[in-house]
PDB file of N, CA and C in Angstrom:
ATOM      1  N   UNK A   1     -26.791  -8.747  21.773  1.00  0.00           N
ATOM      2  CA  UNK A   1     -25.599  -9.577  21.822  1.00  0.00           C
ATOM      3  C   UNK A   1     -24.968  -9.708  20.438  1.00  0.00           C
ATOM      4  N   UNK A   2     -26.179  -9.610  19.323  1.00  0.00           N
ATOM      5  CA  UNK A   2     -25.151 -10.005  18.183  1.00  0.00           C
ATOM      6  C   UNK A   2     -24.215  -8.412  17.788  1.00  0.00           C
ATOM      7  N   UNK A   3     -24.814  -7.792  17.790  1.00  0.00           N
ATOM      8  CA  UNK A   3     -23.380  -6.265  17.987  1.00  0.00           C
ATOM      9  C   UNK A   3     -22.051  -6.619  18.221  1.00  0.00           C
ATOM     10  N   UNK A   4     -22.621  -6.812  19.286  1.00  0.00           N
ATOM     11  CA  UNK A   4     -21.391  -6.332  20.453  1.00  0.00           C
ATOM     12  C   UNK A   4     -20.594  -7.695  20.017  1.00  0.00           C
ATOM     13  N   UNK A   5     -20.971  -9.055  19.163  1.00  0.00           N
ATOM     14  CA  UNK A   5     -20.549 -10.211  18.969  1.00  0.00           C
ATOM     15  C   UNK A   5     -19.604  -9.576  17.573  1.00  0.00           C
ATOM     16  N   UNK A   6     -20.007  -9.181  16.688  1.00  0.00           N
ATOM     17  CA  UNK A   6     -19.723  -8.300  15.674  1.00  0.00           C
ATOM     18  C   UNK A   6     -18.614  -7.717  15.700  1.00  0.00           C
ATOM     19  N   UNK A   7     -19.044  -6.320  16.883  1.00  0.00           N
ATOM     20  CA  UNK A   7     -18.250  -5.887  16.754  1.00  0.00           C
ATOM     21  C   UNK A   7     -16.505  -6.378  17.446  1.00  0.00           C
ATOM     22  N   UNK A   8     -16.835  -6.938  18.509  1.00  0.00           N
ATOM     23  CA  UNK A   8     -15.640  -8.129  18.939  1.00  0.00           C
ATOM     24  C   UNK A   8     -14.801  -8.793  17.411  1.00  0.00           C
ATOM     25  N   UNK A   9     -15.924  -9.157  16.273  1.00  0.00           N
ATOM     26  CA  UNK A   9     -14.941  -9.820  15.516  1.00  0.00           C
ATOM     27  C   UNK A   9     -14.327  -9.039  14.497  1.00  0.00           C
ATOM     28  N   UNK A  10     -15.008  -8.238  14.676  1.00  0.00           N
ATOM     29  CA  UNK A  10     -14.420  -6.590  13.534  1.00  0.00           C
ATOM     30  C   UNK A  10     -12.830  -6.399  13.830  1.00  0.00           C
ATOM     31  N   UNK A  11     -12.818  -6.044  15.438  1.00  0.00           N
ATOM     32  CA  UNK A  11     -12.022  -5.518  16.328  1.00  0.00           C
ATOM     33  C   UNK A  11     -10.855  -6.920  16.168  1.00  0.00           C
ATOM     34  N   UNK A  12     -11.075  -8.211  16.548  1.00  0.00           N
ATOM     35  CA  UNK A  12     -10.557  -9.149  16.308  1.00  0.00           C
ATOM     36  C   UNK A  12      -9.772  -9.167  14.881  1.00  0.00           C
ATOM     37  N   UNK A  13     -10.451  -9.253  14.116  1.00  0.00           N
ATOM     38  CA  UNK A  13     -10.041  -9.003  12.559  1.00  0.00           C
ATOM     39  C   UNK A  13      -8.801  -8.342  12.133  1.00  0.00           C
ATOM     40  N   UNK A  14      -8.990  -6.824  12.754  1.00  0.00           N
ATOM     41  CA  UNK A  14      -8.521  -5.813  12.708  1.00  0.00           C
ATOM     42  C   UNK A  14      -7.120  -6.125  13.320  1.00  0.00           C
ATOM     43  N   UNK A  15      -7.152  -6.287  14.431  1.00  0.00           N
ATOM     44  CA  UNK A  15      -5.957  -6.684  15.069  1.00  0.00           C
ATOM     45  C   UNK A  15      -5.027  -7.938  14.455  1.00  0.00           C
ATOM     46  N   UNK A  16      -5.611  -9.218  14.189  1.00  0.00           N
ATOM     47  CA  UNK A  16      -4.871 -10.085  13.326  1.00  0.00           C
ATOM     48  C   UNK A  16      -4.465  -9.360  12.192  1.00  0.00           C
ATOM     49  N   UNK A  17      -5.059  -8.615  11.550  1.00  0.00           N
ATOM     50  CA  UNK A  17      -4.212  -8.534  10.039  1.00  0.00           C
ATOM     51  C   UNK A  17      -2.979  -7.220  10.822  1.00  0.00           C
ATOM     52  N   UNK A  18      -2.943  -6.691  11.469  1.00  0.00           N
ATOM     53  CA  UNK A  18      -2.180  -5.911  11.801  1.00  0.00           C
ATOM     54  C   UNK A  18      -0.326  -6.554  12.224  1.00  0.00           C
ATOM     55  N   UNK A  19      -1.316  -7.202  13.066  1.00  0.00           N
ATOM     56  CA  UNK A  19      -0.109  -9.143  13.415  1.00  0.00           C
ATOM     57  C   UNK A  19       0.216  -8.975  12.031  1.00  0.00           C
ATOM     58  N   UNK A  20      -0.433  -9.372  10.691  1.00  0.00           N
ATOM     59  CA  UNK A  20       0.306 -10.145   9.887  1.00  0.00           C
ATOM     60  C   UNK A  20       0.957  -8.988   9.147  1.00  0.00           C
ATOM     61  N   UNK A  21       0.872  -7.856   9.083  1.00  0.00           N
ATOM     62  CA  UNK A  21       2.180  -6.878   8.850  1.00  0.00           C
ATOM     63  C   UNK A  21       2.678  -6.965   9.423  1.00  0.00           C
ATOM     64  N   UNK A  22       2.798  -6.921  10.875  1.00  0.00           N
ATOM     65  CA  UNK A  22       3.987  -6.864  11.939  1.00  0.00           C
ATOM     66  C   UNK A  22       5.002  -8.186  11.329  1.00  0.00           C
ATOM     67  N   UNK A  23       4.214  -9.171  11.335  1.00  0.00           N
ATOM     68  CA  UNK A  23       5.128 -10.516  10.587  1.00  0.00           C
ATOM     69  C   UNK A  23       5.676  -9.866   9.469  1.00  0.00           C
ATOM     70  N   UNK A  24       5.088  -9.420   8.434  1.00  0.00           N
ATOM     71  CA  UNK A  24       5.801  -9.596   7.163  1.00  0.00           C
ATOM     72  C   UNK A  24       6.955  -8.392   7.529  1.00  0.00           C
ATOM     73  N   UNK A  25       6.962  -7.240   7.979  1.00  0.00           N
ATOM     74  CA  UNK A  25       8.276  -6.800   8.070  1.00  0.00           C
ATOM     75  C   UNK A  25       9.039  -6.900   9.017  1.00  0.00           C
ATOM     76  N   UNK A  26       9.533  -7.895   9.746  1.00  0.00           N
ATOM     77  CA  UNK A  26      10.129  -8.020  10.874  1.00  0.00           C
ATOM     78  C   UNK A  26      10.880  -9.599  10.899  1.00  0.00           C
ATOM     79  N   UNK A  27      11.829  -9.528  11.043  1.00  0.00           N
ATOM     80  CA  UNK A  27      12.308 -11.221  11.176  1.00  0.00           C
ATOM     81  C   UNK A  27      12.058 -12.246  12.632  1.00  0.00           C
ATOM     82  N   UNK A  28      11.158 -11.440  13.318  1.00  0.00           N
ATOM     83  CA  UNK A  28      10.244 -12.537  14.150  1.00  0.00           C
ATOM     84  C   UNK A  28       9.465 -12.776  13.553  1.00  0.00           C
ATOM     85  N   UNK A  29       9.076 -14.436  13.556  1.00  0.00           N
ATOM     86  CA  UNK A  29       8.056 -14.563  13.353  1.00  0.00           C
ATOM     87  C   UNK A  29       7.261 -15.003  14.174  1.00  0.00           C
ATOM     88  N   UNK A  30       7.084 -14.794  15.517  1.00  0.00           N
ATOM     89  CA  UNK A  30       5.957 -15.060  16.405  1.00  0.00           C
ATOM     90  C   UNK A  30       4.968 -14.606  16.441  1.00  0.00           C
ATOM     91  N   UNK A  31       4.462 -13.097  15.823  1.00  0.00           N
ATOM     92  CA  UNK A  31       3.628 -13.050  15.436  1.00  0.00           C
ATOM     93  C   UNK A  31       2.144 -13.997  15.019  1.00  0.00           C
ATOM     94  N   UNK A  32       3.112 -14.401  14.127  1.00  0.00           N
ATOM     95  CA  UNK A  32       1.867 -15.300  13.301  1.00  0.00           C
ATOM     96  C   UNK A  32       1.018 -16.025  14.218  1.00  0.00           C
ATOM     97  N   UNK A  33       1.522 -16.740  15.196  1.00  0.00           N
ATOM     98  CA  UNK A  33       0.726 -16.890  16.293  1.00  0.00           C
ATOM     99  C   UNK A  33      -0.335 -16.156  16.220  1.00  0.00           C
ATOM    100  N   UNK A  34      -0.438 -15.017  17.038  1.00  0.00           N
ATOM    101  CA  UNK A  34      -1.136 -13.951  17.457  1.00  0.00           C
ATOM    102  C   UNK A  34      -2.174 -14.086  15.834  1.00  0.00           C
ATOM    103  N   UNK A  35      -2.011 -13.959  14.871  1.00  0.00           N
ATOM    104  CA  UNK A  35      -2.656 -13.819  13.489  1.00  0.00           C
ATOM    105  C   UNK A  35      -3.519 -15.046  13.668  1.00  0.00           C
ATOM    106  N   UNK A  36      -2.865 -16.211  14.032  1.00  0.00           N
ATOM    107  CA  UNK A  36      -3.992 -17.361  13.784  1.00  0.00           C
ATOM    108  C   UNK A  36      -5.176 -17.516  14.885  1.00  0.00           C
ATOM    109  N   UNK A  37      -4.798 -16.455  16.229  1.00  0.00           N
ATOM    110  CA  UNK A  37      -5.570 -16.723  17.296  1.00  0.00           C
ATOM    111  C   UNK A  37      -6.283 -15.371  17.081  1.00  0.00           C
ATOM    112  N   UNK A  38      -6.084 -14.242  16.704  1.00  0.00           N
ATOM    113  CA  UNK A  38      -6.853 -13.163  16.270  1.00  0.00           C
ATOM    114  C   UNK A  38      -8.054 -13.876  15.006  1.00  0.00           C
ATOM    115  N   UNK A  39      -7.523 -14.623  14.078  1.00  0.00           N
ATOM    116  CA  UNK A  39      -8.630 -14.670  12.954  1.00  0.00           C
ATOM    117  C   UNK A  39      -9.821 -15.732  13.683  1.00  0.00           C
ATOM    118  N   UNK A  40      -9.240 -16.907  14.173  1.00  0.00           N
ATOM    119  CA  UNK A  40      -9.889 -17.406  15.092  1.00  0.00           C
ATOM    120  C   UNK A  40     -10.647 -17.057  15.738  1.00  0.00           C
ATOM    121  N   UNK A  41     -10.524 -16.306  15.897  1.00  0.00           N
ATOM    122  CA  UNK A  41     -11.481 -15.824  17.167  1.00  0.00           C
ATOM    123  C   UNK A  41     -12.555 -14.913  16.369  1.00  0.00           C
ATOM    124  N   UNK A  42     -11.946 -14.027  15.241  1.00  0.00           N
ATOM    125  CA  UNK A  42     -12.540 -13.394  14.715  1.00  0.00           C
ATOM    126  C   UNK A  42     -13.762 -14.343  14.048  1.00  0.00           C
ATOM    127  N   UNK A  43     -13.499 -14.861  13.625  1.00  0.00           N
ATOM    128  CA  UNK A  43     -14.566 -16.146  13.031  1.00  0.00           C
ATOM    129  C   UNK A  43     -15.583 -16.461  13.584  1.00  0.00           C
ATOM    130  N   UNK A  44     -15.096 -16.891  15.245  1.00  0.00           N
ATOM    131  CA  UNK A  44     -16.402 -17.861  15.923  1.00  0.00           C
ATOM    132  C   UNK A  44     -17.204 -16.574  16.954  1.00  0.00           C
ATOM    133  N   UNK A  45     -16.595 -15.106  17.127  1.00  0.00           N
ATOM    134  CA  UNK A  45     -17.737 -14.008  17.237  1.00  0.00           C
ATOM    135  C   UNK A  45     -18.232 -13.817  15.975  1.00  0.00           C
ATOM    136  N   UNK A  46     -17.917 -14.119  14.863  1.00  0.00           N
ATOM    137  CA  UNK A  46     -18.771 -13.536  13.605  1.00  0.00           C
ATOM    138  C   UNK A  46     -19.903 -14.659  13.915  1.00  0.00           C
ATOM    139  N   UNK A  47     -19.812 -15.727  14.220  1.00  0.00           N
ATOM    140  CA  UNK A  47     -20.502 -17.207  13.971  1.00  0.00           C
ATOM    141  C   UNK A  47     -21.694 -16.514  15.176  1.00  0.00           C
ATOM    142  N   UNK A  48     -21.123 -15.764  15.973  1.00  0.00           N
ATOM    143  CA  UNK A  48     -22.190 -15.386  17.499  1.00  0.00           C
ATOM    144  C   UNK A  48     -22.857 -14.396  16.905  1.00  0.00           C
ATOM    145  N   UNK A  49     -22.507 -14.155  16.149  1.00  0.00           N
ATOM    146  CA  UNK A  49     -23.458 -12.463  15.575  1.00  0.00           C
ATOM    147  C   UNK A  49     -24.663 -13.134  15.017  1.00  0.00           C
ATOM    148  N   UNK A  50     -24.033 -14.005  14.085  1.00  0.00           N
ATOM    149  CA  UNK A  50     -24.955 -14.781  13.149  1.00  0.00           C
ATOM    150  C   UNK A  50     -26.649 -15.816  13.548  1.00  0.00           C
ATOM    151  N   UNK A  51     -26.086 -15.616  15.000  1.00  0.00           N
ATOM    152  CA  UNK A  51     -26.964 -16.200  15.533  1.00  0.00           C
ATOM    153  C   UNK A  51     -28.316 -14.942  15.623  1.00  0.00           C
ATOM    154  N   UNK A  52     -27.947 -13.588  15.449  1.00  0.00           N
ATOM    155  CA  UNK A  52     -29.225 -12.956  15.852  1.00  0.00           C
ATOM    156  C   UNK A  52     -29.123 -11.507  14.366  1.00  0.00           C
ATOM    157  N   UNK A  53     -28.334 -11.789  13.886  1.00  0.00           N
ATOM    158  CA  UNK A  53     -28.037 -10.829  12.784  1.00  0.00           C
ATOM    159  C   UNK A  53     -28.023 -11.159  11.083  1.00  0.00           C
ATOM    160  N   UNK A  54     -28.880 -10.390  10.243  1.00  0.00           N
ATOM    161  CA  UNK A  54     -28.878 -11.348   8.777  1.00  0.00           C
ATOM    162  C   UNK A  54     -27.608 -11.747   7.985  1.00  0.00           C
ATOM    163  N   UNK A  55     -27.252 -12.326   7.918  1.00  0.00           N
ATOM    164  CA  UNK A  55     -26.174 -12.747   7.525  1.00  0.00           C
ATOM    165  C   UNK A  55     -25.252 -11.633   6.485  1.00  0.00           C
ATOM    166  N   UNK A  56     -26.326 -11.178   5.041  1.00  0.00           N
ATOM    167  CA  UNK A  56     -25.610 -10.073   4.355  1.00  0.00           C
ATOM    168  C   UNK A  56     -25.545  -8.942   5.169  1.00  0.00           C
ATOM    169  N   UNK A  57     -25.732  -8.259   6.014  1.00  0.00           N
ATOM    170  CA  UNK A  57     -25.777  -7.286   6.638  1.00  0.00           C
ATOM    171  C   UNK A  57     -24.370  -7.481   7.646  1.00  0.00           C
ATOM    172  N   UNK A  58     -24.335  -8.758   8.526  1.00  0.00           N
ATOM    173  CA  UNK A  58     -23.134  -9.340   9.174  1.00  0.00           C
ATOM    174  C   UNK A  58     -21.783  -9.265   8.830  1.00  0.00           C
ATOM    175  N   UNK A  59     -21.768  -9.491   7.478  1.00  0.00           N
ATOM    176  CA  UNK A  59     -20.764 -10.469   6.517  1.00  0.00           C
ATOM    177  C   UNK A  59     -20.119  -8.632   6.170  1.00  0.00           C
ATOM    178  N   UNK A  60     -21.346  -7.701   5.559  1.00  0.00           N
ATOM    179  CA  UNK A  60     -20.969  -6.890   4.990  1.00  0.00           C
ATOM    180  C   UNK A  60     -20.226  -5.605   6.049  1.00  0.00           C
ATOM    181  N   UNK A  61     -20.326  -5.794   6.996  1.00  0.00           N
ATOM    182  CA  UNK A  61     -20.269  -4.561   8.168  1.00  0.00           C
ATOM    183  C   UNK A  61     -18.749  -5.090   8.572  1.00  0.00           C
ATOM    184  N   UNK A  62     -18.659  -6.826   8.756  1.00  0.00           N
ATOM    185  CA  UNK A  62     -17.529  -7.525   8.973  1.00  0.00           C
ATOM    186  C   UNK A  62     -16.102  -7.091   7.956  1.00  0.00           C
ATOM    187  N   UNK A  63     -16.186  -7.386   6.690  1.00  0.00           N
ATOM    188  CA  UNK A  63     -15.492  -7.465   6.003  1.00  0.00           C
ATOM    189  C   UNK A  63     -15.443  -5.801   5.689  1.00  0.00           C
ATOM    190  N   UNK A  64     -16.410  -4.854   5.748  1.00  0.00           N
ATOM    191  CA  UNK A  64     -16.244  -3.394   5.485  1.00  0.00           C
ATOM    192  C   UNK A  64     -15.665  -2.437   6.230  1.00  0.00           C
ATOM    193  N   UNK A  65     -15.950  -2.545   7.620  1.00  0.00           N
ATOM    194  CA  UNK A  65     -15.764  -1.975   8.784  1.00  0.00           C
ATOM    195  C   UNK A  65     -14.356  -2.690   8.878  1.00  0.00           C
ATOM    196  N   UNK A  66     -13.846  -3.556   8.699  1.00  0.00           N
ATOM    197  CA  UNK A  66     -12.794  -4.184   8.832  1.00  0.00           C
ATOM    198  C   UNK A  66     -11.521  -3.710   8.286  1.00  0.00           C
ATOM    199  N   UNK A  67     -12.000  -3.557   7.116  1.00  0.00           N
ATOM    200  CA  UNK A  67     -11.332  -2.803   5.653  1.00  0.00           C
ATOM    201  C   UNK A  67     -11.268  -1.470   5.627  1.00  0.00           C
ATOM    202  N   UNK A  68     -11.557  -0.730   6.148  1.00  0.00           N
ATOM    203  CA  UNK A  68     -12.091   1.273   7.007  1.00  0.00           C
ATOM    204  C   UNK A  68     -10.762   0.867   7.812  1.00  0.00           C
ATOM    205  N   UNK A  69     -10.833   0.286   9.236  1.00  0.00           N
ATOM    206  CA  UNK A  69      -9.999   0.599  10.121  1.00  0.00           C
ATOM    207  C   UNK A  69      -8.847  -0.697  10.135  1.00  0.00           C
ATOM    208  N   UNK A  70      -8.479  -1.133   9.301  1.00  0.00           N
ATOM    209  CA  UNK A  70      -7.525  -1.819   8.366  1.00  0.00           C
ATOM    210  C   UNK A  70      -7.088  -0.687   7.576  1.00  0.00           C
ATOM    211  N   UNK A  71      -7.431   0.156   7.355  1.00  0.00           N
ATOM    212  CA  UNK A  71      -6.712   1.079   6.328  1.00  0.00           C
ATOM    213  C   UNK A  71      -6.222   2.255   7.516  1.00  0.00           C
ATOM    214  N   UNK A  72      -7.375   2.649   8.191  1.00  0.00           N
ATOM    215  CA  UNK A  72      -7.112   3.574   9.406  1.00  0.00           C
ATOM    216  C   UNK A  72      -5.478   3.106   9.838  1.00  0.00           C
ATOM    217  N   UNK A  73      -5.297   1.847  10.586  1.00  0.00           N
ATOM    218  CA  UNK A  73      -4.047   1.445  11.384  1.00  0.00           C
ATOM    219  C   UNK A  73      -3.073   1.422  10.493  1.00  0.00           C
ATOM    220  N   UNK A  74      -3.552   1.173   9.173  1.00  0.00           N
ATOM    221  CA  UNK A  74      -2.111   1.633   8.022  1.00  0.00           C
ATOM    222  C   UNK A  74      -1.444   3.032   7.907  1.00  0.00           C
ATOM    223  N   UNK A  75      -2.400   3.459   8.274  1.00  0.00           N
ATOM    224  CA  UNK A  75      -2.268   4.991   7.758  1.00  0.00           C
ATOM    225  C   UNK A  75      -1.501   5.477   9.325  1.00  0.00           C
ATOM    226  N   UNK A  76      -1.777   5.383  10.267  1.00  0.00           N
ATOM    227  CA  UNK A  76      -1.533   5.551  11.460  1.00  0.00           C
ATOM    228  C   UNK A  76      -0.431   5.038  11.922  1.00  0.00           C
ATOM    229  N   UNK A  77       0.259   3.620  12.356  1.00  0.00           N
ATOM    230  CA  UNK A  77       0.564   2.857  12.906  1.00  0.00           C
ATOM    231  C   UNK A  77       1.876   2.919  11.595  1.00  0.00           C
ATOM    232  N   UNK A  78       1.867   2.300  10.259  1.00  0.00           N
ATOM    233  CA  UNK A  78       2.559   1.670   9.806  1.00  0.00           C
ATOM    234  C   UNK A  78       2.857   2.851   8.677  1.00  0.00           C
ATOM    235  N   UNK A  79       2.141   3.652   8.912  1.00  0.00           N
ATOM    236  CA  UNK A  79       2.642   4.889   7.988  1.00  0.00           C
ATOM    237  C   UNK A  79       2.004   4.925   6.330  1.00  0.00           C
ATOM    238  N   UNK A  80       1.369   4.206   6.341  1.00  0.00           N
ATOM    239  CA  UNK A  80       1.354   3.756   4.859  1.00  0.00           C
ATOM    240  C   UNK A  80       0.238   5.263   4.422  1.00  0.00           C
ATOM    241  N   UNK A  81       0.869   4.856   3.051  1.00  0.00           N
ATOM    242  CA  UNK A  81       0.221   6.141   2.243  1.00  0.00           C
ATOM    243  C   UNK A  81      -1.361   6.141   1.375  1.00  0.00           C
ATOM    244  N   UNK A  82      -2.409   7.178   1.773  1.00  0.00           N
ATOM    245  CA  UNK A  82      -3.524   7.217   1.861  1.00  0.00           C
ATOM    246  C   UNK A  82      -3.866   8.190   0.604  1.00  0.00           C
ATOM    247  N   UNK A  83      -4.847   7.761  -0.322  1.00  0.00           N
ATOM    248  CA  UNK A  83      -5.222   8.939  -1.293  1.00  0.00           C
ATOM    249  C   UNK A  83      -6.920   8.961  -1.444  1.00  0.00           C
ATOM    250  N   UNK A  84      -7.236  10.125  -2.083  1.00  0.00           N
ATOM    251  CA  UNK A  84      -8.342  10.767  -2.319  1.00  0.00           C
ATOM    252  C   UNK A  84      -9.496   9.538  -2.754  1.00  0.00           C
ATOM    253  N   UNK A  85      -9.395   8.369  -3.447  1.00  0.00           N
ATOM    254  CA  UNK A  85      -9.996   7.426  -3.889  1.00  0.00           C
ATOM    255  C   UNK A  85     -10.191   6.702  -2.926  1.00  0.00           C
ATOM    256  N   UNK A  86      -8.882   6.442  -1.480  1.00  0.00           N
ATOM    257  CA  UNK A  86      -9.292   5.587  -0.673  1.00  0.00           C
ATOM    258  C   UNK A  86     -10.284   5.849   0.121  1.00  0.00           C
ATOM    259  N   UNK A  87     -10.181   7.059   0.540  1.00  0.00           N
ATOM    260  CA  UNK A  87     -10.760   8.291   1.504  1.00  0.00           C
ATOM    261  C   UNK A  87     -12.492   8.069   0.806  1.00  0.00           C
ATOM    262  N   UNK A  88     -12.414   8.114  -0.635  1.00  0.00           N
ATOM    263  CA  UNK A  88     -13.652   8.187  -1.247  1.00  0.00           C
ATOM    264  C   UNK A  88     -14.664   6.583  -0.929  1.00  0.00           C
ATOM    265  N   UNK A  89     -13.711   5.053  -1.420  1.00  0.00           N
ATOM    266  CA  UNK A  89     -13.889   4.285  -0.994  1.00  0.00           C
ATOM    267  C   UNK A  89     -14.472   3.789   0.010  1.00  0.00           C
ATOM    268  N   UNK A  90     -13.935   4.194   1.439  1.00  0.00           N
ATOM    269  CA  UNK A  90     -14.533   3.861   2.265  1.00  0.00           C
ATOM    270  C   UNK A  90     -15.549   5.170   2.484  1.00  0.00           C
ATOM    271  N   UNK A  91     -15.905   5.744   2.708  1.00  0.00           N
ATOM    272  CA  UNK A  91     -17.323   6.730   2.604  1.00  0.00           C
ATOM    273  C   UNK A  91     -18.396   6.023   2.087  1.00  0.00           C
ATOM    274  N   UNK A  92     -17.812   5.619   0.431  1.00  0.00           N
ATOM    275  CA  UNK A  92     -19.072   5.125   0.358  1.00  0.00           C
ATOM    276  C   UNK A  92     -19.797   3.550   0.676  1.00  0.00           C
ATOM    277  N   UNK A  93     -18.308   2.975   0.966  1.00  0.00           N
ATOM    278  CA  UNK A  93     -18.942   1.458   2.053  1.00  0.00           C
ATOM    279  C   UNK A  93     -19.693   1.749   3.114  1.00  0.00           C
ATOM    280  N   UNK A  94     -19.202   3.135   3.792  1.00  0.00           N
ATOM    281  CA  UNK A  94     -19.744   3.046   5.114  1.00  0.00           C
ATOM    282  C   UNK A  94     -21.140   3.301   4.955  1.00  0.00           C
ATOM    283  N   UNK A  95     -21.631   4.454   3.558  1.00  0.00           N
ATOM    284  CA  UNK A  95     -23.264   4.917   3.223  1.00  0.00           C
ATOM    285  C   UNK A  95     -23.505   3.614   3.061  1.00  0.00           C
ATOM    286  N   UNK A  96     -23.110   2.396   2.673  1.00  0.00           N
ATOM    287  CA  UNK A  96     -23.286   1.129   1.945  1.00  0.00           C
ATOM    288  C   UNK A  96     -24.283   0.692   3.363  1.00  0.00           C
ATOM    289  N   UNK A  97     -23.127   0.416   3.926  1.00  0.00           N
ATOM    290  CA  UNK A  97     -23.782  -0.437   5.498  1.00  0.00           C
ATOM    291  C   UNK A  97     -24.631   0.422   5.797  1.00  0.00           C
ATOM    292  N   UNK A  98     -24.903   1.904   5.780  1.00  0.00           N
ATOM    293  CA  UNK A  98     -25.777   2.406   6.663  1.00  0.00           C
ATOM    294  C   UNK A  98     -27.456   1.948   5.841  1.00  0.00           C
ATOM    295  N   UNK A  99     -27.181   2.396   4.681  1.00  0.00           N
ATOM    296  CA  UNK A  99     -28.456   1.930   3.883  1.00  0.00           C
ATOM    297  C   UNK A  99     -28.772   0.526   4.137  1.00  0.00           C
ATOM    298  N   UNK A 100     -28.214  -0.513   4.418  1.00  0.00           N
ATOM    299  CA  UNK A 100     -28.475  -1.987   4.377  1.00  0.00           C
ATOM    300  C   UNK A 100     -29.463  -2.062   5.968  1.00  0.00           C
ATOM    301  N   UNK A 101     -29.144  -0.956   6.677  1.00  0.00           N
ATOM    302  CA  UNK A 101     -29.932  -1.048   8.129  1.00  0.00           C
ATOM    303  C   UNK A 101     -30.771  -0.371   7.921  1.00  0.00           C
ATOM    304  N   UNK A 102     -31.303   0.300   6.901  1.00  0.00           N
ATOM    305  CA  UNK A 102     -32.172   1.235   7.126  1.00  0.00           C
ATOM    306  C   UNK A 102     -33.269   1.244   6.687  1.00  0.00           C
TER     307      UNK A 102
END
């Protein structure tokens, strides 16, 4: 359960900050809504993970994995521009998390 709690708030995460670009370039702001009920939520599955997962390992997969496909939907979605350092960056967060399980 704590995974799948995890990964819900990863996914959660992911989606609010996406909201909060959609806000910043657009003159709706209803969005933001959606941003405060995405982080929300993102929070109290991180809080469910926590119940069966070590916290640095949680925290770090949360905020890393988050930051990977936070950059992914930039690159994709919003067009934004990607270089050799970022590409390098996340590689080695992701060896990061894998070593922390291993």
């Amino acid at each position: 359960m704590g995974f799948l709690s995890l990964f819900g708030a990863i996914l959660s995460e992911v989606f609010g900050s996406s909201l909060l670009k959609v806000t910043a370039v657009s003159d709706n702001k209803l969005p933001i809504l959606g941003v405060a009920l995405c982080y929300g939520l993102a929070f109290y599955l991180l809080s469910l993970a926590l119940l069966s997962l070590p916290l640095s390992f949680a925290y770090a997969a949360w905020s890393g994995v988050g930051t990977a496909l936070t950059a992914a939907v930039g690159f994709v979605i919003f067009k934004e521009q990607v270089n050799i350092k970022m590409i390098a960056g996340i590689i080695i967060l992701i060896i990061g998390l894998v070593m922390m399980r291993i």
